[in-house]
Protein backbone atom coordinates (compact mmCIF):
# COMPACT_ATOMS: atom_id res chain seq x y z
CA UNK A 1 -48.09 95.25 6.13
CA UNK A 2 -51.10 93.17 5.16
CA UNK A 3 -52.76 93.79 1.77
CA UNK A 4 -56.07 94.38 1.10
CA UNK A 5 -55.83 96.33 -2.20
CA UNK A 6 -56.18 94.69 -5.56
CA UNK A 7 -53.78 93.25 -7.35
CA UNK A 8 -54.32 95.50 -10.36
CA UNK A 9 -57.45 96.01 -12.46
CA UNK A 10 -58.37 92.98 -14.53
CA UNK A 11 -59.39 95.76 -17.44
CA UNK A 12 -58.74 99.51 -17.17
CA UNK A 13 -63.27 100.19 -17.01
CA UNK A 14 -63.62 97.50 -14.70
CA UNK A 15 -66.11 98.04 -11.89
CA UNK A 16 -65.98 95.18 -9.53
CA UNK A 17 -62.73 94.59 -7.71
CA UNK A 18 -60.54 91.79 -7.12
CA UNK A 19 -59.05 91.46 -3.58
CA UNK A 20 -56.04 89.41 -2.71
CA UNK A 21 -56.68 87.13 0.35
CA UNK A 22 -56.66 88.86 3.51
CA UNK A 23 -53.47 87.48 4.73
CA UNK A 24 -51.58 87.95 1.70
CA UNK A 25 -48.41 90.08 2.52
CA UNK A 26 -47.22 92.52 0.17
CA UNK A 27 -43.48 93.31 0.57
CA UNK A 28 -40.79 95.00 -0.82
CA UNK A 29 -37.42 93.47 0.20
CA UNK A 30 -33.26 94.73 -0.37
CA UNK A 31 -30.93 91.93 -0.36
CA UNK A 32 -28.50 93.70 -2.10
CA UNK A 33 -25.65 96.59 -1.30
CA UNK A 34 -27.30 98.89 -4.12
CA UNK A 35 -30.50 99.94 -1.52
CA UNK A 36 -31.93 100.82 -5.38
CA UNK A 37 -32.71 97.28 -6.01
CA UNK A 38 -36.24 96.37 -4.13
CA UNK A 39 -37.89 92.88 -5.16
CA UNK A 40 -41.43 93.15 -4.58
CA UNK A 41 -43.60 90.26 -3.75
CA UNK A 42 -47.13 89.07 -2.50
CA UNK A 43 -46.39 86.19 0.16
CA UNK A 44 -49.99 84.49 0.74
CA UNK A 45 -50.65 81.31 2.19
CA UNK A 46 -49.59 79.50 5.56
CA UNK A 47 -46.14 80.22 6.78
CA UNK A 48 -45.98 76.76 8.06
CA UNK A 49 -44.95 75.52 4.51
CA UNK A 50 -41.16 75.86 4.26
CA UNK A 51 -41.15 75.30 0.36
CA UNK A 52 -43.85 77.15 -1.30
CA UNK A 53 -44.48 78.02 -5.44
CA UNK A 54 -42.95 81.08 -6.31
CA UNK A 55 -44.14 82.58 -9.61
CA UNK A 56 -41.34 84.51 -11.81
CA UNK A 57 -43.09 86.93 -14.17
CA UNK A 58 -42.44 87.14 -18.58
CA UNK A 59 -40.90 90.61 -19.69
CA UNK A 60 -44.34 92.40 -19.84
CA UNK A 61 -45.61 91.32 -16.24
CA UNK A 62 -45.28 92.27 -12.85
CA UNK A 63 -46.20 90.29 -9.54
CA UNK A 64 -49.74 90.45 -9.40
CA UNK A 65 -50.01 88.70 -13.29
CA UNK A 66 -50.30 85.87 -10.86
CA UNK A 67 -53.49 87.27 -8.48
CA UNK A 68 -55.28 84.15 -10.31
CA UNK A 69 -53.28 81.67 -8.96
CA UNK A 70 -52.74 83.48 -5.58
CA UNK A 71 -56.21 83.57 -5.33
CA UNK A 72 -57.11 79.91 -5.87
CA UNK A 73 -54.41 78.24 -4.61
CA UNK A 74 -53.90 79.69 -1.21
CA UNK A 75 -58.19 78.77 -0.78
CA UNK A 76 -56.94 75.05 -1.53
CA UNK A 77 -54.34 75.35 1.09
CA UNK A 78 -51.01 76.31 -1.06
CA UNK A 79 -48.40 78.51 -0.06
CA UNK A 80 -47.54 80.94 -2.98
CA UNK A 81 -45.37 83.78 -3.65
CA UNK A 82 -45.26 85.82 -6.39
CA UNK A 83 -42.25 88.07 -7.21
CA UNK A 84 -41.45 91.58 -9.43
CA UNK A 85 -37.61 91.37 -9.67
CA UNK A 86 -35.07 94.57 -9.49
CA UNK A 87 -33.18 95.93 -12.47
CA UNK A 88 -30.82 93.13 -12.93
CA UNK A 89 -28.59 92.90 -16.53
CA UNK A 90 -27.05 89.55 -16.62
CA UNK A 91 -28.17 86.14 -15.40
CA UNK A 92 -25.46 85.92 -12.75
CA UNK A 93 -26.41 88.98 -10.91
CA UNK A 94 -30.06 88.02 -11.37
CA UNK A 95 -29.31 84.34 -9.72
CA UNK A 96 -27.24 85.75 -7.43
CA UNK A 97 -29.69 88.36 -6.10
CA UNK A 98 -32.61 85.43 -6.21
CA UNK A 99 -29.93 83.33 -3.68
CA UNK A 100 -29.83 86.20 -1.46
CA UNK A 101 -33.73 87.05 -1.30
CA UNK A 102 -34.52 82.92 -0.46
CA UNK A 103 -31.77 83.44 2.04
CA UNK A 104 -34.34 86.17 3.36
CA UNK A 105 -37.07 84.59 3.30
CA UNK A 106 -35.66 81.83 5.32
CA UNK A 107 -36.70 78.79 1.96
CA UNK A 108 -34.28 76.27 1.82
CA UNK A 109 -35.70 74.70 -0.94
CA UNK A 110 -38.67 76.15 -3.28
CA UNK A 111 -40.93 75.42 -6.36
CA UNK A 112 -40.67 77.57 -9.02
CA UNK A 113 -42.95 78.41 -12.32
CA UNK A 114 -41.99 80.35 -14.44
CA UNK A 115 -43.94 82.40 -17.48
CA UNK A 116 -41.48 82.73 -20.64
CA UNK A 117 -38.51 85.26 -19.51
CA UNK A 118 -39.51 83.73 -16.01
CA UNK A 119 -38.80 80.50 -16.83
CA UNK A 120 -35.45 81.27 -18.68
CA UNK A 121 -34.23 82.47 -15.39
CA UNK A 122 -35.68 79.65 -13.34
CA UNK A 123 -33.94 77.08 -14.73
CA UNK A 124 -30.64 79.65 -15.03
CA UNK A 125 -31.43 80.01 -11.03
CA UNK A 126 -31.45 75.32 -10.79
CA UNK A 127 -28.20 75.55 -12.80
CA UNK A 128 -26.72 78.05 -10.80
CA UNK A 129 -27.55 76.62 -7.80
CA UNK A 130 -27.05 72.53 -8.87
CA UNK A 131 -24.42 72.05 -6.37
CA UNK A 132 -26.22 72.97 -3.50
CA UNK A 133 -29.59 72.61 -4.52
CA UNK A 134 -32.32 74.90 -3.53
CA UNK A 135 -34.79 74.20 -6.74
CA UNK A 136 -36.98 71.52 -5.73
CA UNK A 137 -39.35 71.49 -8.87
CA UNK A 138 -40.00 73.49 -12.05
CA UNK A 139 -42.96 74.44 -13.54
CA UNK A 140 -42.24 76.07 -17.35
CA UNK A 141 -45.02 77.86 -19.04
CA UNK A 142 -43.96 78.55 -22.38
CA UNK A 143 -41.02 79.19 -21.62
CA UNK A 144 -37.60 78.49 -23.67
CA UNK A 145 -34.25 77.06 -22.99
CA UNK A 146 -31.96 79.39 -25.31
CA UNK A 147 -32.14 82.67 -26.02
CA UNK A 148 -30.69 82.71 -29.45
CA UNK A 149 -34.25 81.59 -30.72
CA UNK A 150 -35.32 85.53 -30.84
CA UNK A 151 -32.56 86.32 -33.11
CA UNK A 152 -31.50 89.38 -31.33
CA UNK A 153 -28.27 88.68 -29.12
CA UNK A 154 -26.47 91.40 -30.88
CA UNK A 155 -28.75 94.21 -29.73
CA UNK A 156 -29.18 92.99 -26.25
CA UNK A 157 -26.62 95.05 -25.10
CA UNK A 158 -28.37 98.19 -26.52
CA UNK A 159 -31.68 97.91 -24.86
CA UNK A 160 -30.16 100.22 -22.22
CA UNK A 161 -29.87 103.08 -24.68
CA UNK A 162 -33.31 102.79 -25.68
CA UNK A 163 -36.40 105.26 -24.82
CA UNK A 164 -39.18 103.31 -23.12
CA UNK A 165 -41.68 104.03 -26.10
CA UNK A 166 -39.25 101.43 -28.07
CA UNK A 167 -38.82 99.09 -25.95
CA UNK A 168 -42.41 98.72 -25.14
CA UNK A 169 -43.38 98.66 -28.75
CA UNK A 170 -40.70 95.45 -29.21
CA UNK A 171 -42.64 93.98 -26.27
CA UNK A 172 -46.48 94.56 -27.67
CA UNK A 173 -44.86 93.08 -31.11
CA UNK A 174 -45.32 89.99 -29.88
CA UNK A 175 -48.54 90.20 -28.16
CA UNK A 176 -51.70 88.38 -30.07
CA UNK A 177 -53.81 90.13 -33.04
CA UNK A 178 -56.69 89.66 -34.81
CA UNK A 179 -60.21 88.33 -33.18
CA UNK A 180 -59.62 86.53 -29.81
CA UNK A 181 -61.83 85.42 -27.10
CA UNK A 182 -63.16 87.53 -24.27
CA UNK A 183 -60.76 85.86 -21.94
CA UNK A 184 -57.93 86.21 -23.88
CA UNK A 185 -58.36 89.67 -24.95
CA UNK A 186 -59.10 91.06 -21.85
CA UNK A 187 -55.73 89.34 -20.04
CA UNK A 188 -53.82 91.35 -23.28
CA UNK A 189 -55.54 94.09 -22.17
CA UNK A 190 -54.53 93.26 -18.29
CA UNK A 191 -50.97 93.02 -19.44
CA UNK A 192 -50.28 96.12 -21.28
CA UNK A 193 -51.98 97.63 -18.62
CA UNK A 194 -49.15 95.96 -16.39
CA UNK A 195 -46.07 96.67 -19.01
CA UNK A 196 -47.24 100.60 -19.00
CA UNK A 197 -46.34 100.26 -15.21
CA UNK A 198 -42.78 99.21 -15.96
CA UNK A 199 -40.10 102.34 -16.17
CA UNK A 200 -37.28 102.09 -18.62
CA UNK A 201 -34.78 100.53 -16.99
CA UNK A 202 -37.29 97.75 -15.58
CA UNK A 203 -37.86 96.90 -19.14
CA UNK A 204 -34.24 97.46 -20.86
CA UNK A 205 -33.26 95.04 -17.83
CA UNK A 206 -35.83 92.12 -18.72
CA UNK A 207 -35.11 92.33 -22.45
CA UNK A 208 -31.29 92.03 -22.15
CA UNK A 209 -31.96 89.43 -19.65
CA UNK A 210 -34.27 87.57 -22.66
CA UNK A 211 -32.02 88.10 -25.53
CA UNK A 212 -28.34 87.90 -24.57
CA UNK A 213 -26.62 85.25 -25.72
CA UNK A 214 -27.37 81.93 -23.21
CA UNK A 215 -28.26 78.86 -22.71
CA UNK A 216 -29.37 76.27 -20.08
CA UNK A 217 -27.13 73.18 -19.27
CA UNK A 218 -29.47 70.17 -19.16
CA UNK A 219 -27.26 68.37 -17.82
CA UNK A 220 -26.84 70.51 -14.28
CA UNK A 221 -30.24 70.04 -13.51
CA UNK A 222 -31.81 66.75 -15.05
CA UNK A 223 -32.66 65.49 -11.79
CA UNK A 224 -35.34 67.96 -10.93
CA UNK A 225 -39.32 67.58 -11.28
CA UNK A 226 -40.19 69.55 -14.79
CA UNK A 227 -43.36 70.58 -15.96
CA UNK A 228 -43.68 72.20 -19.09
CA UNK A 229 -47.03 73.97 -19.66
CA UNK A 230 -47.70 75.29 -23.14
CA UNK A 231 -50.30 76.31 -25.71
CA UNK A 232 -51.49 74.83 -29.05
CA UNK A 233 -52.54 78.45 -30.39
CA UNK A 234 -50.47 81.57 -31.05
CA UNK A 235 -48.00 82.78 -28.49
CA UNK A 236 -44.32 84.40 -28.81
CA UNK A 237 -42.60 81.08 -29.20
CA UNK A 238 -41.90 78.91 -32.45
CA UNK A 239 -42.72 75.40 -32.62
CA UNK A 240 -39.01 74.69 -32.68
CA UNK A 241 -38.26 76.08 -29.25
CA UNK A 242 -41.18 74.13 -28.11
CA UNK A 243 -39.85 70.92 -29.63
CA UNK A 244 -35.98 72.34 -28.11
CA UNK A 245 -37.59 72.23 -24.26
CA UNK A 246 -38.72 68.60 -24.78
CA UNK A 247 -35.54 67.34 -26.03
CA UNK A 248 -34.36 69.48 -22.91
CA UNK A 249 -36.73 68.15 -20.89
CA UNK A 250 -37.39 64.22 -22.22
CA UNK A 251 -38.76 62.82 -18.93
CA UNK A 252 -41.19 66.28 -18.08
CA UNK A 253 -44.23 65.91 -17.55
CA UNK A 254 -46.02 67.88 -20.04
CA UNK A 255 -49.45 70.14 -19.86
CA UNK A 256 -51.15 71.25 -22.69
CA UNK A 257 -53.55 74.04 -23.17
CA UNK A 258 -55.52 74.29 -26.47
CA UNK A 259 -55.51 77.63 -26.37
CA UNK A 260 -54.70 80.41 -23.84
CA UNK A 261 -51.60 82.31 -25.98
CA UNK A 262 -49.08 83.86 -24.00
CA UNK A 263 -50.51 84.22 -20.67
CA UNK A 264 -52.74 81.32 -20.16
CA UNK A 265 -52.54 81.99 -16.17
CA UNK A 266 -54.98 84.91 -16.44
CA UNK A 267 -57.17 83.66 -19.72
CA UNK A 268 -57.47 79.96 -18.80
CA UNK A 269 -56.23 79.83 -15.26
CA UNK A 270 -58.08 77.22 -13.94
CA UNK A 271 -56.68 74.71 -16.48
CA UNK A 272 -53.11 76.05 -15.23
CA UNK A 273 -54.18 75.77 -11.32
CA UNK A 274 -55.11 72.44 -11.73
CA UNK A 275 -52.06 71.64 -13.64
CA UNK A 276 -50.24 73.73 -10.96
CA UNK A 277 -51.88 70.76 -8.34
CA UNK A 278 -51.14 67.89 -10.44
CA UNK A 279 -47.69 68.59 -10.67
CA UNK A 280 -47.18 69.90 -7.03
CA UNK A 281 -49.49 66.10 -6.04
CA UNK A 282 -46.05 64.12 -5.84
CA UNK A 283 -44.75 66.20 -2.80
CA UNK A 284 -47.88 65.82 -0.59
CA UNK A 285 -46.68 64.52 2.77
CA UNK A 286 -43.27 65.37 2.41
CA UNK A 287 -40.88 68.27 3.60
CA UNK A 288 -41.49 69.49 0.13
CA UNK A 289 -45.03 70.01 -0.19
CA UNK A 290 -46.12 73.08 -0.80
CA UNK A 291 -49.72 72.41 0.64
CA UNK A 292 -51.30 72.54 4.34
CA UNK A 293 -51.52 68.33 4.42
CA UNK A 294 -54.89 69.06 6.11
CA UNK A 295 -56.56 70.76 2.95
CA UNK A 296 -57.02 69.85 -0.62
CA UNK A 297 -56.78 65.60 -1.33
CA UNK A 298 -55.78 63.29 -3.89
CA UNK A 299 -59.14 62.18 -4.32
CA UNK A 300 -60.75 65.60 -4.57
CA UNK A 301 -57.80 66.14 -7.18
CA UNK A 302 -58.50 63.82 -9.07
CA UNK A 303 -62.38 64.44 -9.67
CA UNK A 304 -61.12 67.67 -10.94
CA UNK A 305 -59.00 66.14 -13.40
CA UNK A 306 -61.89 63.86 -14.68
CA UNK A 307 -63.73 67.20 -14.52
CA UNK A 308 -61.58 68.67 -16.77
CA UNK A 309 -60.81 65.66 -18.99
CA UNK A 310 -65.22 65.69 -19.89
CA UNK A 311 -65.04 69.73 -20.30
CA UNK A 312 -62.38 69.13 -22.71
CA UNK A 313 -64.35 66.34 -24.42
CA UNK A 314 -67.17 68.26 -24.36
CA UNK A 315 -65.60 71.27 -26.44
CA UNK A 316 -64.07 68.75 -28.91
CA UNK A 317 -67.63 67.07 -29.97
């Protein structure tokens, strides 16, 4: 089935629409024996790239928290997907069901970035799958390593008992307040928008996924590509897990956003698609690029990055 409905409204009394790109697919796949478990997914791009960037959502978002990046990207010649997971409850069964769904797809070997909860399980997903590898790069926007650092391991196994008026009001707790920019207030508004989509046991899922008690074993996957893309402004995480994913992380490459809170891919997205290129530069003409070779050059890349290098100067003076 080919999409050609939007993605979701960018605010709830918007009048123009946004369209995915005509040959985006939109698909709901089972990989697993419980037919109640359907990921859903927008697959857009050329199928000729065999290891594309698949975007893992935070707590509050669906797939199409990414129609930003879909959109761009796949007009500069990227393959992208971007995925809504099933009701999973423990990283294991999460990793497990992830295995099964590249299996599906026929991806050997993919890029991921993930957005806080979504990067959590993208790095669980490298770890669990070190010895046969099928992680070629990570992209972690602000994301964390440990899931002690929201102090709430001992309730995780509660969320299930929870209405969904609770749960959601843990979740907005930790949205921005106060005055914000246009941007940034109206991709809040765009993601509780997306979070009132989300049934109970969608949400009781992703929260015991984020709190219960884990970590991430550096050590299991220092050997991939890392990115890690945060902001300089409010968002959900502490400047000690921040500091925690370097020490992680000591040879990532690391993209900075002065502002943008917790969902800079919809309020400052094309900082975070250019950062997106940079990082995905160093597997153009390989098996591993995630790019049409015939589209989007260094050079061209790189006259965006002065671009954006001046803009930021320019906002500084």
């Amino acid at each position: 089935e080919i999409s050609r409905s939007p993605p979701g409204s960018w605010l709830k009394n918007l009048t123009c629409l946004v369209f995915l790109p005509p040959l985006c697919l939109s698909l709901q796949i089972i990989v697993d024996d419980d037919d109640s478990k359907v990921w859903s997914l927008y697959d857009a791009g050329p199928r000729s790239i065999r290891c594309p960037l698949i975007f893992l959502p935070p707590v509050s978002g669906t797939a199409d928290v990414f129609f930003q990046q879909i959109l761009a990207l796949t007009g500069w010649g990227y393959r992208v997907i971007a995925l809504q997971y099933p009701v999973y409850w423990d990283h294991l069964e999460f990793c497990d069901g992830f295995r099964k769904l590249l299996d599906h797809l026929q991806l050997d070997k993919v890029h991921l970035f993930g957005a806080s909860l979504g990067g959590f399980l993208a790095q669980k997903f490298a770890e669990y799958t070190h010895k046969s590898p099928r992680v070629q790069s990570l992209i972690l926007c602000n994301a964390f390593s440990d899931t002690s650092i929201f102090n709430q391991t001992w309730t995780a196994n509660s969320f299930w008992l929870m209405p969904a008026f609770m749960l959601k009001k843990i979740v907005l707790g930790n949205f921005a307040s106060g005055p914000l920019d246009p941007e940034m207030a109206d991709g809040i508004d765009f993601m509780v928008d997306r979070l009132e989509s989300l049934g109970q046991s969608e949400l009781a899922s992703r929260l015991t996924l984020n709190c219960q008690n884990s970590y991430v074993e550096p050590h299991k996957i220092r050997d991939i590509p890392v990115t890690i893309m945060d902001v300089f402004d409010q968002s959900a995480l502490s400047t000690e897990a921040k500091e925690e994913m370097y020490k992680l992380y000591p040879n990532a490459r690391r993209a900075h956003l002065k502002t943008g809170g917790n969902f800079p891919y919809l309020c400052r997205s094309a900082e975070v698609n250019l950062y997106i290129q940079i990082h995905l530069l160093q597997f153009h003409g390989t098996r591993y690029a995630a790019i049409d070779p015939s589209m989007v050059s260094a050079e061209e890349l790189e006259v965006q990055k002065i671009s954006l290098h001046s803009s930021n100067e320019h906002e500084e003076q």
